[in-house]
PDB file of N, CA and C in Angstrom:
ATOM      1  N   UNK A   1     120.302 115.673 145.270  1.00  0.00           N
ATOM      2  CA  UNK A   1     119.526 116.914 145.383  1.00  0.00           C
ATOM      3  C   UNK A   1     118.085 116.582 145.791  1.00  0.00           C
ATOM      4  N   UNK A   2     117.620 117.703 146.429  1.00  0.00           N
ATOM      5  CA  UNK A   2     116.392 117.095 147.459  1.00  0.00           C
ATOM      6  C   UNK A   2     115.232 117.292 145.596  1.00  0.00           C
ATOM      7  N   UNK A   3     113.871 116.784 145.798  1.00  0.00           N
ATOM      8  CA  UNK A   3     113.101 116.606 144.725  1.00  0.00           C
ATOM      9  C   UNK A   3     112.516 117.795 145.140  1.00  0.00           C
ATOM     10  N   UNK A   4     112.024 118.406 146.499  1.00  0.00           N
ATOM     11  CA  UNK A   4     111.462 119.429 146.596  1.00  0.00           C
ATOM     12  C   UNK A   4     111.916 120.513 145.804  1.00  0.00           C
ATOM     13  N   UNK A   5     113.238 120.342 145.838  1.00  0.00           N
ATOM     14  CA  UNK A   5     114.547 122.158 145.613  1.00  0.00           C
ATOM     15  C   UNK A   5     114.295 121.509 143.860  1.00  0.00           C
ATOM     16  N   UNK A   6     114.564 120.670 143.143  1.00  0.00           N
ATOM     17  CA  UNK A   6     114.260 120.533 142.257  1.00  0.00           C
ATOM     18  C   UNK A   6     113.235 121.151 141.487  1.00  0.00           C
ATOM     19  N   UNK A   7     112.221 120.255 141.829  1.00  0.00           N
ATOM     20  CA  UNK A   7     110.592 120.696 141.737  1.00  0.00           C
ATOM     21  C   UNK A   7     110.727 122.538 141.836  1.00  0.00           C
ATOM     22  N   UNK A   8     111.119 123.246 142.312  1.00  0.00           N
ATOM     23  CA  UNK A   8     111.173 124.547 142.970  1.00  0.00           C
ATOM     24  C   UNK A   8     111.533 124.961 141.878  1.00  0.00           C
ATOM     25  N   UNK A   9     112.561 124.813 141.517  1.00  0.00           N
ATOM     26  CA  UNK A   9     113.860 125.336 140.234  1.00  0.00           C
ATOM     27  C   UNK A   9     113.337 124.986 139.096  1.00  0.00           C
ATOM     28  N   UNK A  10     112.814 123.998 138.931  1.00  0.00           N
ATOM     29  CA  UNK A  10     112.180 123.790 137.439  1.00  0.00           C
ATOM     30  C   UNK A  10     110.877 124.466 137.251  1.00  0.00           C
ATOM     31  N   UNK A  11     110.409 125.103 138.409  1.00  0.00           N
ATOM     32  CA  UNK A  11     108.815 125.289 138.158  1.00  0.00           C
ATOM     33  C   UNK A  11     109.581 127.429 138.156  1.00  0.00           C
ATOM     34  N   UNK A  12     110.466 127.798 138.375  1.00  0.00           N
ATOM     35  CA  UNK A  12     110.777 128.854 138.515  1.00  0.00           C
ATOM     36  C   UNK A  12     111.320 128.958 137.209  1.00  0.00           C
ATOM     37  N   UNK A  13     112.175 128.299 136.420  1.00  0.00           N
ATOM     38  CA  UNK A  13     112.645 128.185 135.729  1.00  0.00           C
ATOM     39  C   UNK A  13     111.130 128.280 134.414  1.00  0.00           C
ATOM     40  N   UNK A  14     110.594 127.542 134.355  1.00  0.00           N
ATOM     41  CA  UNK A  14     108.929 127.778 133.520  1.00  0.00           C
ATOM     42  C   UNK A  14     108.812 129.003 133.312  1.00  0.00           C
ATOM     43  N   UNK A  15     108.502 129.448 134.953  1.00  0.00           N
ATOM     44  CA  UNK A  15     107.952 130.735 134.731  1.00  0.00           C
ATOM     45  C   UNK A  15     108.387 131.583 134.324  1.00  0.00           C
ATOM     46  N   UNK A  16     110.255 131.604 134.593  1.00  0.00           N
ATOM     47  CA  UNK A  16     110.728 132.603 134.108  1.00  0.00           C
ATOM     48  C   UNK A  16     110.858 132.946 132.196  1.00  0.00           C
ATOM     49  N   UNK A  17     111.277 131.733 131.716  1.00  0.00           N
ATOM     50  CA  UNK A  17     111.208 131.242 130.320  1.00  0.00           C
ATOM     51  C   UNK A  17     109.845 132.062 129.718  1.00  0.00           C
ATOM     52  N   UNK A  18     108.650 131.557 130.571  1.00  0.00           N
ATOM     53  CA  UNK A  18     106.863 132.104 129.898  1.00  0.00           C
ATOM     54  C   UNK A  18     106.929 133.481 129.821  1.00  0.00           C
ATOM     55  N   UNK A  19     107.838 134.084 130.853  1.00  0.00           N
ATOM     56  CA  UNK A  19     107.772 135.689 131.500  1.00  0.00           C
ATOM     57  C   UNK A  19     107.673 136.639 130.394  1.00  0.00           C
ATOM     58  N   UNK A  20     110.011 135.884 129.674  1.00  0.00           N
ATOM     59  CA  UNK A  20     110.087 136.185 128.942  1.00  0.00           C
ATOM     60  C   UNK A  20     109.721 136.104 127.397  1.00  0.00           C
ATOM     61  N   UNK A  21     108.945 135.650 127.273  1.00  0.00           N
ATOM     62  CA  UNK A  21     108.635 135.093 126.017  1.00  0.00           C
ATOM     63  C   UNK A  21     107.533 135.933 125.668  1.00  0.00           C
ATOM     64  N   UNK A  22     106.315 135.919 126.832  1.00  0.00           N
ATOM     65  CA  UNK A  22     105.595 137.158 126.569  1.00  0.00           C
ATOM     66  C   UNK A  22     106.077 138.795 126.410  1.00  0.00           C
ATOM     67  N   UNK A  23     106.467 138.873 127.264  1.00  0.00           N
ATOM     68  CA  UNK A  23     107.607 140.303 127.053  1.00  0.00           C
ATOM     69  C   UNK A  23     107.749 140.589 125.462  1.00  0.00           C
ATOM     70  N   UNK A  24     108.610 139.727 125.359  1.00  0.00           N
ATOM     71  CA  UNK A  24     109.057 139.698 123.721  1.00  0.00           C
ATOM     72  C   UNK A  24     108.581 139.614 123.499  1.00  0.00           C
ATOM     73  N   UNK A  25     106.743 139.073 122.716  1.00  0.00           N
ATOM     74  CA  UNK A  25     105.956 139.215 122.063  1.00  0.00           C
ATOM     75  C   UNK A  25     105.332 140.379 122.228  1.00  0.00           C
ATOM     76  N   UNK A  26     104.890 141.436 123.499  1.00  0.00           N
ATOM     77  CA  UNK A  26     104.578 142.616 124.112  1.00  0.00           C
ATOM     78  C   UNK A  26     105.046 143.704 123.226  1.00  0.00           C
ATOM     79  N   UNK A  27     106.099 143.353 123.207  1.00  0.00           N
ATOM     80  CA  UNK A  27     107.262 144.386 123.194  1.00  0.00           C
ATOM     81  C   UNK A  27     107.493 144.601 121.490  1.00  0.00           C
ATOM     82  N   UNK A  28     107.430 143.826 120.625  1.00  0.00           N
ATOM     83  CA  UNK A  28     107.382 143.389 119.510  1.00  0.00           C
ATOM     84  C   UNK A  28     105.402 143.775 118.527  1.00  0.00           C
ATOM     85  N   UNK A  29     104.670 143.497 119.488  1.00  0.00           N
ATOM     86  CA  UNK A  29     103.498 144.252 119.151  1.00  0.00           C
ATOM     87  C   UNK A  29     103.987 145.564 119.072  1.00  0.00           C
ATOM     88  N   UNK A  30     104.272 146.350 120.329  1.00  0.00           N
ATOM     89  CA  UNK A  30     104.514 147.751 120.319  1.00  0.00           C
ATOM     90  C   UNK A  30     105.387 148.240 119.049  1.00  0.00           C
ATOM     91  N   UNK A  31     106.393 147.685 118.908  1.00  0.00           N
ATOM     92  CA  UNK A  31     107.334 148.389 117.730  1.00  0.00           C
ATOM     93  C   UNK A  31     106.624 148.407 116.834  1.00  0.00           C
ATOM     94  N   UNK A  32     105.925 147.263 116.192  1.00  0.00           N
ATOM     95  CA  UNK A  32     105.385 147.097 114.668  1.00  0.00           C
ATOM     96  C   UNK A  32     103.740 147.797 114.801  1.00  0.00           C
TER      97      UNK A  32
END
C-alpha cells in the first residue's frame, strides 16, 4: 500500500474519531 493513501486514511480516520467525540460531548452538554 502506497504511504501516501496510508498517511491519507489515518489522518482522515483522526479526524473523523475527534469529530465524533466532540459531538458527543456537544450533545451531552445540551441534554444535562
Amino acid at each position: 500500500m502506497n504511504k501516501l493513501v496510508f498517511g491519507v486514511l489515518g489522518l482522515l480516520l483522526v479526524v473523523t474519531l475527534w469529530y465524533v467525540a466532540t459531538e458527543r460531548k456537544r450533545l451531552e452538554a445540551e441534554i444535562s
